[in-house]
N, C-alpha and C. Protein backbone atom coordinates (compact mmCIF):
# COMPACT_ATOMS: atom_id res chain seq x y z
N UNK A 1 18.84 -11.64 -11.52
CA UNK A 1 17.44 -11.79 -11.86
C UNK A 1 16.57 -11.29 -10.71
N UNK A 2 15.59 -10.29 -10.89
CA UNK A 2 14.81 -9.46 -10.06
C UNK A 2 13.89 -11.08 -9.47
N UNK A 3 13.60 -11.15 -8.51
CA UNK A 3 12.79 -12.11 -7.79
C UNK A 3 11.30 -11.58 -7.72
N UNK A 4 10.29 -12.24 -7.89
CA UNK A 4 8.75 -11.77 -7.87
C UNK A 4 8.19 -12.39 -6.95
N UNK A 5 6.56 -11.78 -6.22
CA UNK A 5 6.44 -12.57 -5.34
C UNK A 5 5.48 -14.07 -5.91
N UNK A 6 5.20 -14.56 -5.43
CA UNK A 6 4.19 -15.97 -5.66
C UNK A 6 3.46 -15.69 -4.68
N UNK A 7 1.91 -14.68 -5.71
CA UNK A 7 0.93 -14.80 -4.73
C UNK A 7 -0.32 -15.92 -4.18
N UNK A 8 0.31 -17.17 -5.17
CA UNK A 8 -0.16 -18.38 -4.44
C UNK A 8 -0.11 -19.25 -3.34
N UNK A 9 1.51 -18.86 -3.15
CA UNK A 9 1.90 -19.10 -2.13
C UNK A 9 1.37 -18.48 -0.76
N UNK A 10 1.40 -16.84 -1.22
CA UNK A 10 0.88 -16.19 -0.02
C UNK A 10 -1.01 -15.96 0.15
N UNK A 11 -1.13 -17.10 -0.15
CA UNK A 11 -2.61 -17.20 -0.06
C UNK A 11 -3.35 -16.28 -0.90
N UNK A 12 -2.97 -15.61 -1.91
CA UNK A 12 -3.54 -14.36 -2.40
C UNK A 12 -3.32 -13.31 -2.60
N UNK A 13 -2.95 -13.03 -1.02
CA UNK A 13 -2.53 -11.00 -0.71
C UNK A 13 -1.20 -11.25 -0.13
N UNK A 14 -0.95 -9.94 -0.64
CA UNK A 14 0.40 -10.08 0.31
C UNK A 14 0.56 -8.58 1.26
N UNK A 15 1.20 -8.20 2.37
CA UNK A 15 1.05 -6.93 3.15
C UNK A 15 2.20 -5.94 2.24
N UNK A 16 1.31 -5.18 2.19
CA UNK A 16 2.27 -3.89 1.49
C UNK A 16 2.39 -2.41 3.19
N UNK A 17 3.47 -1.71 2.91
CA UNK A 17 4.06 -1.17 4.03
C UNK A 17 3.73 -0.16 3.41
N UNK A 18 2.79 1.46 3.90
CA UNK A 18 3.64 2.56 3.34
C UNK A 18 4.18 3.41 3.69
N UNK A 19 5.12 4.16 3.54
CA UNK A 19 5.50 5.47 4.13
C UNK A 19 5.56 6.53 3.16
N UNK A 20 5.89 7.74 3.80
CA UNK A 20 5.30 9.46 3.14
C UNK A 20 7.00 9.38 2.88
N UNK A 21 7.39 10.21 1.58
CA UNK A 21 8.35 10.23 1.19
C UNK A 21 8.46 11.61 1.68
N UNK A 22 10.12 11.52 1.75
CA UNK A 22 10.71 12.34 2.79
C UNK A 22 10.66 12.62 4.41
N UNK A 23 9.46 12.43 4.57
CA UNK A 23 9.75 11.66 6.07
C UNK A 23 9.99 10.34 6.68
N UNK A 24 9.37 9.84 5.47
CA UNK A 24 9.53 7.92 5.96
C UNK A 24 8.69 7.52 6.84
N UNK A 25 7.57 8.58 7.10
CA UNK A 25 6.66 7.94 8.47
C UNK A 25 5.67 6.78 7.89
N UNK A 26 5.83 5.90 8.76
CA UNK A 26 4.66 4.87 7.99
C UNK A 26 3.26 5.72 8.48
N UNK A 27 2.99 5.24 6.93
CA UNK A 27 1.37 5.97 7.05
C UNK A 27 0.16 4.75 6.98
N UNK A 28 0.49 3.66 6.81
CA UNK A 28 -0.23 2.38 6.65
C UNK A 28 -0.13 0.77 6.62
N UNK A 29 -0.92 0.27 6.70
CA UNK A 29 -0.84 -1.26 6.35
C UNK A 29 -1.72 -1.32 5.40
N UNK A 30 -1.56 -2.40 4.31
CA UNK A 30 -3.40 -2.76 3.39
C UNK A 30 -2.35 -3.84 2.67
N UNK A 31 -3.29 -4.52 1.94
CA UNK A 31 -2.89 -5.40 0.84
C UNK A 31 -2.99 -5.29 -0.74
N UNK A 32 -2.19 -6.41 -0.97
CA UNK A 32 -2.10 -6.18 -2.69
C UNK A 32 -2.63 -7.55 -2.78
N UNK A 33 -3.21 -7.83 -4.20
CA UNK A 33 -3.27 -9.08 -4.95
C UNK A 33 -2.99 -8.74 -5.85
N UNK A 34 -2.29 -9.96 -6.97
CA UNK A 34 -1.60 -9.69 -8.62
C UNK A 34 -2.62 -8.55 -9.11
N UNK A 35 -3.84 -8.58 -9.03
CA UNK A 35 -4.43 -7.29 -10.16
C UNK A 35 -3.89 -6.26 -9.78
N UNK A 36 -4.11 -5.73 -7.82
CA UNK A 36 -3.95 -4.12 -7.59
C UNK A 36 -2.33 -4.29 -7.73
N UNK A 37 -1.75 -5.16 -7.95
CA UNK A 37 -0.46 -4.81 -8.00
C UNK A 37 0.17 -4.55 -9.32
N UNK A 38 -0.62 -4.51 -10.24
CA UNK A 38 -0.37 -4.29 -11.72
C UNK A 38 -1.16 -2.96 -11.71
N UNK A 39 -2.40 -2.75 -11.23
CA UNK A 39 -3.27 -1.46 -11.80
C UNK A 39 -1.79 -0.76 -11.08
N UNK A 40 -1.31 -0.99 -9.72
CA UNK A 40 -0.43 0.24 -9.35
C UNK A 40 1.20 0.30 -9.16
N UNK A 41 1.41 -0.46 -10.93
CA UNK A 41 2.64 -0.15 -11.43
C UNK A 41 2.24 0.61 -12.73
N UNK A 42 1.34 -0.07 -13.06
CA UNK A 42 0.86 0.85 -14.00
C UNK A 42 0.29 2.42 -14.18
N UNK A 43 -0.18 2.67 -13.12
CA UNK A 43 -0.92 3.83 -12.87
C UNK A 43 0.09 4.72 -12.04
N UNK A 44 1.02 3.94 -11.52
CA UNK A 44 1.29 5.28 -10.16
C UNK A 44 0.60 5.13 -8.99
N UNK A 45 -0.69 4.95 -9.10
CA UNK A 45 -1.48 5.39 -7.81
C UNK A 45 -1.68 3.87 -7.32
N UNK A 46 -1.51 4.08 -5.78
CA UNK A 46 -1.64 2.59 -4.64
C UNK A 46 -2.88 2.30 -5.25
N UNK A 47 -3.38 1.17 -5.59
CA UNK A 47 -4.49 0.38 -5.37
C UNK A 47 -4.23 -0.87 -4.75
N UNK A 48 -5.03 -1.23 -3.63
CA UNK A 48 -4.80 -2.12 -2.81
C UNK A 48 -6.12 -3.16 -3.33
N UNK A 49 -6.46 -4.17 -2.16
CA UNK A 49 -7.18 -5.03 -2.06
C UNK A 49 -7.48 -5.15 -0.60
N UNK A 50 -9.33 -4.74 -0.81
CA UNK A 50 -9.67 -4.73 0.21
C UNK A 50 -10.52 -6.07 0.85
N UNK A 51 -10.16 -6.20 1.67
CA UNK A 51 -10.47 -7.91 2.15
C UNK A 51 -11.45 -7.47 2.59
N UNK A 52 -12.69 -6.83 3.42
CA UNK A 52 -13.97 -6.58 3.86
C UNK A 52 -15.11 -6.79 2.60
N UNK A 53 -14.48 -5.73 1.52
CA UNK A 53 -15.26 -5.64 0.23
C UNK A 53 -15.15 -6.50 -0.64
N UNK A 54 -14.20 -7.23 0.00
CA UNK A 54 -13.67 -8.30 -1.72
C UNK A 54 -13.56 -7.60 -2.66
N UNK A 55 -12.71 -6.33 -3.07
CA UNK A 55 -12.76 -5.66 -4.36
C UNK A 55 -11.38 -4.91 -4.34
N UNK A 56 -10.79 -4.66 -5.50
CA UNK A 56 -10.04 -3.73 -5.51
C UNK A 56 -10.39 -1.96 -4.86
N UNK A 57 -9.35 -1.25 -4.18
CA UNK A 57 -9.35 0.02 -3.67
C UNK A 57 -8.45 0.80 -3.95
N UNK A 58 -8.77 1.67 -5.09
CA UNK A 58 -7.97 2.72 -5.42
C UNK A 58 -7.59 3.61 -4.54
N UNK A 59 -6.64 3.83 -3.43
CA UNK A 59 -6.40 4.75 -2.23
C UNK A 59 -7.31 6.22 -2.91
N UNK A 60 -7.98 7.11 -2.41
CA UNK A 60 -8.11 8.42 -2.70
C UNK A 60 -8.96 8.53 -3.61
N UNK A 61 -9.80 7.02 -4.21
CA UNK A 61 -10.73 7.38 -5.24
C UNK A 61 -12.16 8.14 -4.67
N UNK A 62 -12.54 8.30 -3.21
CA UNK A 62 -13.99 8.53 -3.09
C UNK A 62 -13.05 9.90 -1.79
N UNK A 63 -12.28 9.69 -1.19
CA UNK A 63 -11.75 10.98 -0.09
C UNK A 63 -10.90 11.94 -1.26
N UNK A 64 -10.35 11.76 -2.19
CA UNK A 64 -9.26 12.65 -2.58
C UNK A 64 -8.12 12.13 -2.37
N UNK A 65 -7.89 11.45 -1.11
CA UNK A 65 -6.10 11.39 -0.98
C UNK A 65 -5.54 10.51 -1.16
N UNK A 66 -5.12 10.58 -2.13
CA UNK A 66 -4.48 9.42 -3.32
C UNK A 66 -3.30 9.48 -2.95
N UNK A 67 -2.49 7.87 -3.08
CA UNK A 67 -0.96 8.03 -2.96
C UNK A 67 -0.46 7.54 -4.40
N UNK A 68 0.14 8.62 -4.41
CA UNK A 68 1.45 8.63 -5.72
C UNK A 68 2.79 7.65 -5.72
N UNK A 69 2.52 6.78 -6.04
CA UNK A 69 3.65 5.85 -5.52
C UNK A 69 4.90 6.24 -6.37
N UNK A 70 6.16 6.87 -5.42
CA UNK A 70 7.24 7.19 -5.94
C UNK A 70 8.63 6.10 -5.98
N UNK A 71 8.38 4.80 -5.15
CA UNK A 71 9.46 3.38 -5.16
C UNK A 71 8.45 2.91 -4.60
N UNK A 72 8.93 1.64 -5.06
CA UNK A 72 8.25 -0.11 -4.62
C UNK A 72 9.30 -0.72 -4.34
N UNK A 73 9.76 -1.29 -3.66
CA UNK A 73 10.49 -2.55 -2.85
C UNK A 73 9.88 -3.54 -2.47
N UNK A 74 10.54 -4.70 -3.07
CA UNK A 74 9.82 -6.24 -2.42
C UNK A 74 10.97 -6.54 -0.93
N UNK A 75 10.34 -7.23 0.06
CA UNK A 75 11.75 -7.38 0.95
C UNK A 75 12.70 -8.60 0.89
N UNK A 76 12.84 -8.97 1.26
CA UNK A 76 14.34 -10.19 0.85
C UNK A 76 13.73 -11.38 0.52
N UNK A 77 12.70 -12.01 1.13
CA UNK A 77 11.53 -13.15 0.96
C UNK A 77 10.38 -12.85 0.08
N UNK A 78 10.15 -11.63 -0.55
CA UNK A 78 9.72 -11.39 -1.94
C UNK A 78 8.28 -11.76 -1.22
N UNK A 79 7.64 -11.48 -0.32
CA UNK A 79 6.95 -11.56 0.20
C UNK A 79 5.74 -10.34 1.34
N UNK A 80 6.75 -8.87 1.17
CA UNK A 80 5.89 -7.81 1.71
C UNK A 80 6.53 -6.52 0.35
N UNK A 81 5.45 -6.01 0.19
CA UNK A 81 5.68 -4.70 -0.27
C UNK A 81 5.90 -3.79 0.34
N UNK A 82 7.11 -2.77 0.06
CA UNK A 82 7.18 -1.53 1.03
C UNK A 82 6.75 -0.39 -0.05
N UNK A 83 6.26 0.52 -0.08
CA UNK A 83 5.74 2.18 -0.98
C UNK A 83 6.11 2.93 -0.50
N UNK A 84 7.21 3.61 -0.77
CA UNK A 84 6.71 5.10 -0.69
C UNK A 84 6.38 5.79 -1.49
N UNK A 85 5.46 6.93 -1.23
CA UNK A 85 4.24 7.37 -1.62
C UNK A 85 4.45 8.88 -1.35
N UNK A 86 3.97 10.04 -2.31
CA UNK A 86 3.81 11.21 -2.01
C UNK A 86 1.87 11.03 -1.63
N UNK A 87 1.85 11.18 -0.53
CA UNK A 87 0.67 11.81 0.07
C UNK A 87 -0.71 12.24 -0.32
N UNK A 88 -1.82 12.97 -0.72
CA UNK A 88 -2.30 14.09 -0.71
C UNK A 88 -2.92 13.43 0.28
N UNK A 89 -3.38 14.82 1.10
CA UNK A 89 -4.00 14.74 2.36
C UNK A 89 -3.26 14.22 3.18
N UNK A 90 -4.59 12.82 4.30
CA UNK A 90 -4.31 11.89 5.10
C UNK A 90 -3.87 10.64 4.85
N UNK A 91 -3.35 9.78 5.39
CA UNK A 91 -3.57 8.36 4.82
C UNK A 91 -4.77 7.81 5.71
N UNK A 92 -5.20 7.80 6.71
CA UNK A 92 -5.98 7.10 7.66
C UNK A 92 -7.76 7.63 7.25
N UNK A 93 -8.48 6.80 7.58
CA UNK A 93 -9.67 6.79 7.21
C UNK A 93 -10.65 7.69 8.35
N UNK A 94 -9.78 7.74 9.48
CA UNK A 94 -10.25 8.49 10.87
C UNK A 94 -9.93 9.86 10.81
N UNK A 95 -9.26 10.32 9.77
CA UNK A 95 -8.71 11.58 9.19
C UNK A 95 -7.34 11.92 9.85
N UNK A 96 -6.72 11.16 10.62
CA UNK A 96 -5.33 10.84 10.83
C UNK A 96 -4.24 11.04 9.69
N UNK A 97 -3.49 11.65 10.08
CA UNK A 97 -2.16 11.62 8.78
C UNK A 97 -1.86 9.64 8.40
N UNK A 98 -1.26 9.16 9.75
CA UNK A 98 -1.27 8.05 9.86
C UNK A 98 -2.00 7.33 10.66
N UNK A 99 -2.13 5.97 9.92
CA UNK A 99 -3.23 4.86 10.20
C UNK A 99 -2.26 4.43 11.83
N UNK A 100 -1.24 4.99 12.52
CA UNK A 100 -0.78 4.34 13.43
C UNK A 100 -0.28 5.88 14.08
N UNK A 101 -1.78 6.16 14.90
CA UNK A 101 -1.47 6.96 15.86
C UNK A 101 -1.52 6.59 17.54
N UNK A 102 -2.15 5.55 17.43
CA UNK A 102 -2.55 4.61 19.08
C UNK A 102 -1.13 4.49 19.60
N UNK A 103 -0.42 5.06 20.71
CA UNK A 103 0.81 5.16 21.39
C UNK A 103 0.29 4.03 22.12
N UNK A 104 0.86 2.43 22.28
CA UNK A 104 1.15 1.77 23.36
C UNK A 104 1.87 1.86 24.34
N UNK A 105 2.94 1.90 23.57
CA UNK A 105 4.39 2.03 24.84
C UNK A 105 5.01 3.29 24.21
């Protein structure tokens, strides 16, 4: 039996992971709640939940670069989403490929 998450449990949202298919580079962090997580099984395309706006966010609806979600994985605690995603464009809002270009170490 496939396990689902309980987004009551997780206060609401839960962290979804993504990476660019075929490279696997993570291109992001954002969240889901039960709606964007239905508009984007249904649709194909990431829609997240944006906690600033309080609203659903269709990735690529106002820039163009929409992710095509090609697998979804829940992880063992049914508790983070991983995507990978075919691309268009950037993922980052700074016009970055990825939202994690800041080298610490």
């Amino acid at each position: 039996m496939l396990k689902t998450i309980d987004f009551a449990k997780q206060g609401g949202l839960v962290p979804v992971i993504v990476q660019e298919e075929g490279t696997m580079e993570v291109l992001m962090l954002a969240y889901m709640n039960e709606e964007s997580l239905q508009k984007t099984i249904e649709t194909k395309l990431a829609t997240y939940y944006s906690r600033s706006r309080q609203e659903l966010w269709l990735k690529g609806e106002t820039s163009g670069h929409y992710q095509h979600v090609v697998h979804m994985y829940l992880d063992c605690d049914c508790d983070t989403i991983l995507l990978v995603v075919k691309q268009d464009g950037v993922a980052c809002h700074t016009g970055a490929k990825s939202c994690f270009f800041q080298k610490v170490l």
